[in-house]
C-alpha atoms as a PDB file:
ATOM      1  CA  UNK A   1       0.000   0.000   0.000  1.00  0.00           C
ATOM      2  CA  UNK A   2       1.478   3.058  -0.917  1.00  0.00           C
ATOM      3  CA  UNK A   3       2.084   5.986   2.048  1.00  0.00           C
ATOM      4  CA  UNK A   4       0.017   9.550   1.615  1.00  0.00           C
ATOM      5  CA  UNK A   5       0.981  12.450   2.473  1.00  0.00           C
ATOM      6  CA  UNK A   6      -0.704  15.595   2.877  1.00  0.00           C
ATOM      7  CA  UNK A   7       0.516  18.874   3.997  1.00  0.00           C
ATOM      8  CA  UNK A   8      -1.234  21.695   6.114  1.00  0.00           C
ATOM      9  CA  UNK A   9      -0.212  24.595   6.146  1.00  0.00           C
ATOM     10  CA  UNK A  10      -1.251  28.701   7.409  1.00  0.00           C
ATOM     11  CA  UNK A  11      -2.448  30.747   4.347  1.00  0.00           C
ATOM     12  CA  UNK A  12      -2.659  33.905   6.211  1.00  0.00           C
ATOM     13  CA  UNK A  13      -6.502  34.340   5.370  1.00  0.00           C
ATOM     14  CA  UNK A  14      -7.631  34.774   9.320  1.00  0.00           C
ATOM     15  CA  UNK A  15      -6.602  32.839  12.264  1.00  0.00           C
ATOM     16  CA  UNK A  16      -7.479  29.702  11.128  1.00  0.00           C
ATOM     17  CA  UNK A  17      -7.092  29.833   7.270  1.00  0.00           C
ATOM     18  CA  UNK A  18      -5.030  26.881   6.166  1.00  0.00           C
ATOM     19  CA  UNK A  19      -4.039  25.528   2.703  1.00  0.00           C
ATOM     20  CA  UNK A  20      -4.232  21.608   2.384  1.00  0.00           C
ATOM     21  CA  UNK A  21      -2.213  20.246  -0.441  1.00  0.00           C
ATOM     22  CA  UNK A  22      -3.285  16.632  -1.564  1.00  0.00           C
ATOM     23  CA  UNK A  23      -1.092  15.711  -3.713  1.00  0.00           C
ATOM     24  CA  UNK A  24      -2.125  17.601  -7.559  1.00  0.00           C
ATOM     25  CA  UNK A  25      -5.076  18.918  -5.409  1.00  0.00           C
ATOM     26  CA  UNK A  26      -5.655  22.217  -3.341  1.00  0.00           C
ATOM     27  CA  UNK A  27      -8.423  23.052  -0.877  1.00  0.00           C
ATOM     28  CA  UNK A  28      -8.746  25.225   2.154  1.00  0.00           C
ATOM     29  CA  UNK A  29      -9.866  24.403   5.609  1.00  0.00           C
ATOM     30  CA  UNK A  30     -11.130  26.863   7.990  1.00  0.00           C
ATOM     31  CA  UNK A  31     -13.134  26.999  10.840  1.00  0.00           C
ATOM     32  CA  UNK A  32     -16.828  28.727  11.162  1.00  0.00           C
ATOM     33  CA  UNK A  33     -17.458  32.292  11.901  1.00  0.00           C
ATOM     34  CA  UNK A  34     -18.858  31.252  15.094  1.00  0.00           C
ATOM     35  CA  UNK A  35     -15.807  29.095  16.222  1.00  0.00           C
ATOM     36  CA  UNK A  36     -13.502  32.165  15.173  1.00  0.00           C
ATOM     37  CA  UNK A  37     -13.179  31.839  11.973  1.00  0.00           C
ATOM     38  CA  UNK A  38     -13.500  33.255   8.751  1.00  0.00           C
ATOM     39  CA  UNK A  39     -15.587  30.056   6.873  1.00  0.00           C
ATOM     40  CA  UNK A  40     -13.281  30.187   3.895  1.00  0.00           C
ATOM     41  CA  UNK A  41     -13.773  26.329   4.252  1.00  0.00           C
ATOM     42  CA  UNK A  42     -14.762  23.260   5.387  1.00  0.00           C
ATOM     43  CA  UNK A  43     -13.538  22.752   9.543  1.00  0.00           C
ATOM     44  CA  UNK A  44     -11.530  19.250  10.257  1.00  0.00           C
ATOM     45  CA  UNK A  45     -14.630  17.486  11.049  1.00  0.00           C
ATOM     46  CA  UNK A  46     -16.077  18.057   7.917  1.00  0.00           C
ATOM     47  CA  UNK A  47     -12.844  16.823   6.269  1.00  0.00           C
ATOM     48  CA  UNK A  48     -13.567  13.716   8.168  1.00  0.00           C
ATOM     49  CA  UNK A  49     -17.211  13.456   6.918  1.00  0.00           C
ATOM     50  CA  UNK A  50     -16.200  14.341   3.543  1.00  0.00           C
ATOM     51  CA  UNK A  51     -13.637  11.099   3.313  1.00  0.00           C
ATOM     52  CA  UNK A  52     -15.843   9.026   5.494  1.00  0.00           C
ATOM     53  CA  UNK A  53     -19.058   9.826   2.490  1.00  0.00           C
ATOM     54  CA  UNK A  54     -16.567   9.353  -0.892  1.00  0.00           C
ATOM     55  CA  UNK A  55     -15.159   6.254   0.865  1.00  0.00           C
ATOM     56  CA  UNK A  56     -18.433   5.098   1.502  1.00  0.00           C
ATOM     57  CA  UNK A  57     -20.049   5.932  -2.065  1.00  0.00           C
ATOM     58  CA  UNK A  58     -16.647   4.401  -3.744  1.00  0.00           C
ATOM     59  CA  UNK A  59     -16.823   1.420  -2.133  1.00  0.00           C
ATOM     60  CA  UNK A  60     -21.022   0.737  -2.869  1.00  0.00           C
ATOM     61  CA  UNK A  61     -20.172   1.818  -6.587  1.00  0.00           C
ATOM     62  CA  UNK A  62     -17.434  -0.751  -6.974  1.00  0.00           C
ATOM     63  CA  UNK A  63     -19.239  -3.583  -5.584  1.00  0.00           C
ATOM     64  CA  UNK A  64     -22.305  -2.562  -7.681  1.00  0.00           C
ATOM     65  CA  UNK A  65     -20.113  -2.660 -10.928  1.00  0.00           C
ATOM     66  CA  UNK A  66     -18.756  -5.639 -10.196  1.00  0.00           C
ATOM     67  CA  UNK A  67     -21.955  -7.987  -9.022  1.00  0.00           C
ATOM     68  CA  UNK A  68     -23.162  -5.863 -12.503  1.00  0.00           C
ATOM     69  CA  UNK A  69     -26.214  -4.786 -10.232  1.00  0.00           C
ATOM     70  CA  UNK A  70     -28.436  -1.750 -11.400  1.00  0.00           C
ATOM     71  CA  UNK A  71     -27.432   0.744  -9.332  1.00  0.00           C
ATOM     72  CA  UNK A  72     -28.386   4.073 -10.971  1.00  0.00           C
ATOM     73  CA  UNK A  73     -27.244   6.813  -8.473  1.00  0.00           C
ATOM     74  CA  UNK A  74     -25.982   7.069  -5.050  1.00  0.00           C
ATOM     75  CA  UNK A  75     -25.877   9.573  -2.240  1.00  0.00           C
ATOM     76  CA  UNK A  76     -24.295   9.669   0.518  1.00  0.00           C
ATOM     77  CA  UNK A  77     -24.837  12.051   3.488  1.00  0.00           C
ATOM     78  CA  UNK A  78     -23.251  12.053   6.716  1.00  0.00           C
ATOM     79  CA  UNK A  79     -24.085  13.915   9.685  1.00  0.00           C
ATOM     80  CA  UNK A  80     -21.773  14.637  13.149  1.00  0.00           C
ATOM     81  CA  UNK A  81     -24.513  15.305  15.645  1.00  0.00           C
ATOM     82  CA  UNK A  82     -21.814  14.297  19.165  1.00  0.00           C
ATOM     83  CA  UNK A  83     -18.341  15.151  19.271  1.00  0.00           C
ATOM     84  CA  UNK A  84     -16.424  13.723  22.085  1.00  0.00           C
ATOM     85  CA  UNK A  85     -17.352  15.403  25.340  1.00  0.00           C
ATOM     86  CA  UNK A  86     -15.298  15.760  28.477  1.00  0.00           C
ATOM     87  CA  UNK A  87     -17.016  12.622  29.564  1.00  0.00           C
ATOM     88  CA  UNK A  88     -15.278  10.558  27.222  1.00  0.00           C
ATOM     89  CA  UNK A  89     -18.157   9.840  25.089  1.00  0.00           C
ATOM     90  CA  UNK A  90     -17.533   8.590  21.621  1.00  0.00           C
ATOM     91  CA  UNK A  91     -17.783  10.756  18.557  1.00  0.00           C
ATOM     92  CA  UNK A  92     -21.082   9.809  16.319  1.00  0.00           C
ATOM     93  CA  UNK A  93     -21.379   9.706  12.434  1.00  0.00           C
ATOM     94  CA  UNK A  94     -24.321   8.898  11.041  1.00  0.00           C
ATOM     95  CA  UNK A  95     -24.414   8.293   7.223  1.00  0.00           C
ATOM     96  CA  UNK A  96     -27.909   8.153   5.178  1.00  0.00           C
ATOM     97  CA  UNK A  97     -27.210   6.333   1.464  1.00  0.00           C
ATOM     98  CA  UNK A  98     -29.702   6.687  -1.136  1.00  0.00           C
ATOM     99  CA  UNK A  99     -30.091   3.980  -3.696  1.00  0.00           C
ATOM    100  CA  UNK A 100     -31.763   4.821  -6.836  1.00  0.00           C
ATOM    101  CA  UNK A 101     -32.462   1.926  -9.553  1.00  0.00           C
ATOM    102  CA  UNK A 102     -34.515  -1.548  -9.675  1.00  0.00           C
ATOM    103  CA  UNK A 103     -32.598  -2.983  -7.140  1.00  0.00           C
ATOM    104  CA  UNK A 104     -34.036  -5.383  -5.193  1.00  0.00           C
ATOM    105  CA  UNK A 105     -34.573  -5.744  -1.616  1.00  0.00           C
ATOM    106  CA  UNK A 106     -31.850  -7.839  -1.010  1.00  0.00           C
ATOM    107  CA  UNK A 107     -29.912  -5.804  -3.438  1.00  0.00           C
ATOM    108  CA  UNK A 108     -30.349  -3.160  -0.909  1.00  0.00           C
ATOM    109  CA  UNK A 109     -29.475  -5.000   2.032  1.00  0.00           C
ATOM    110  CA  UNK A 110     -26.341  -6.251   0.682  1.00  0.00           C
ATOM    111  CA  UNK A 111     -25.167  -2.766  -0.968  1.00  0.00           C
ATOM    112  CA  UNK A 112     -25.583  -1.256   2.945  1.00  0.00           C
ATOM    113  CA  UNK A 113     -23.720  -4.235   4.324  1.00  0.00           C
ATOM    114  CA  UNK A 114     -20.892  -3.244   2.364  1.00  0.00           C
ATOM    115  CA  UNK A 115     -21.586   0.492   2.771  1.00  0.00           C
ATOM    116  CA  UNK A 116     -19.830  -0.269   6.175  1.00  0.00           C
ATOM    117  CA  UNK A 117     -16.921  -2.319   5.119  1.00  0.00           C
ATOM    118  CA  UNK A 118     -15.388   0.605   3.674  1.00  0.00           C
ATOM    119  CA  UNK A 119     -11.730   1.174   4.434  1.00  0.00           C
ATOM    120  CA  UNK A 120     -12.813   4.679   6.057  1.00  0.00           C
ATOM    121  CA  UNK A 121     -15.308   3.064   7.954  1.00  0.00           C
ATOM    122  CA  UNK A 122     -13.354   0.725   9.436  1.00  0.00           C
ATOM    123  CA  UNK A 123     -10.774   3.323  10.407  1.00  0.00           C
ATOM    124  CA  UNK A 124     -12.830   5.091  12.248  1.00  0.00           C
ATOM    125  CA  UNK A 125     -15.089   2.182  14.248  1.00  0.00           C
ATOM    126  CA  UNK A 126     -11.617   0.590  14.813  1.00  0.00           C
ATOM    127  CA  UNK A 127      -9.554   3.596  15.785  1.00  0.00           C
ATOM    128  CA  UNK A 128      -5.971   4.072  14.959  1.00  0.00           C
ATOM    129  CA  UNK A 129      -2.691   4.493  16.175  1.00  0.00           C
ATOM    130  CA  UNK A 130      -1.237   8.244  15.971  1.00  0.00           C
ATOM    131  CA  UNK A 131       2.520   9.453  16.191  1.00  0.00           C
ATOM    132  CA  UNK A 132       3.179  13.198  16.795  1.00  0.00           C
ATOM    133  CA  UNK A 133       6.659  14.465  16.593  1.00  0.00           C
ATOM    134  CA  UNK A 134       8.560  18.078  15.236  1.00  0.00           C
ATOM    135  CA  UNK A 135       9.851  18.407  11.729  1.00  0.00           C
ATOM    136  CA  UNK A 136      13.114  20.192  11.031  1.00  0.00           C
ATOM    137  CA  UNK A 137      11.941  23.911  10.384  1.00  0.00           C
ATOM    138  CA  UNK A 138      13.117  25.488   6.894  1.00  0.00           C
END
């Protein structure tokens, strides 16, 4: 498996206005107005939600193609209703997948059994282990 990388990094726009480079890709990440920032773009959660929803939607699609099932269009939305509290309790996502095509019931079943196999998914139910240390500056 090959290693990613991204890189953060202060753009200057606010006190909170960061550049995210992705490879060939590059977004912004901000927080809210009301959490003192300037909403220039999506906060850390949502970067969360946002993998957590392709992953999701990638991994239906695939299996779809490949059982050659008529899977028309999907959707996926996830919400973040709890973050982690003082108290220690967990974070929640909650993801709502819309099917459209003559699938069948079982169709159905199956493509939501897999909707939580995704690599993402499991990630996040399963936690992971995190390493913090300082880069050489310049």
């Amino acid at each position: 498996m090959r290693e990613r990388l991204v890189t953060v990094t202060e753009n200057g726009k606010g006190d909170f206005g960061l550049t995210v480079d992705i490879g060939a890709h590059r977004l912004t990440a901000d927080e809210p107005v009301e959490a003192g920032g300037e909403g220039n773009g999506p906060d850390p959660y949502e970067f969360v939600m946002a993998g957590l929803g392709a992953c999701t939607a990638m991994t239906v699609r695939l299996y779809a193609r490949r059982k050659q099932w008529p899977l028309e269009h999907l959707e996926v939305k996830v919400t973040h209703p709890q973050q982690r509290s003082e108290s220690g309790a967990t974070d929640t996502f909650d993801r709502k997948i819309t099917l459209t095509g003559p699938l069948t019931e079982e169709m159905r079943e199956r493509l939501l059994d897999i909707a939580t196999r995704c690599p993402v998914s499991k990630t996040l139910t399963l936690g992971s282990e995190l390493t913090t240390g300082l880069a050489d500056a310049g």
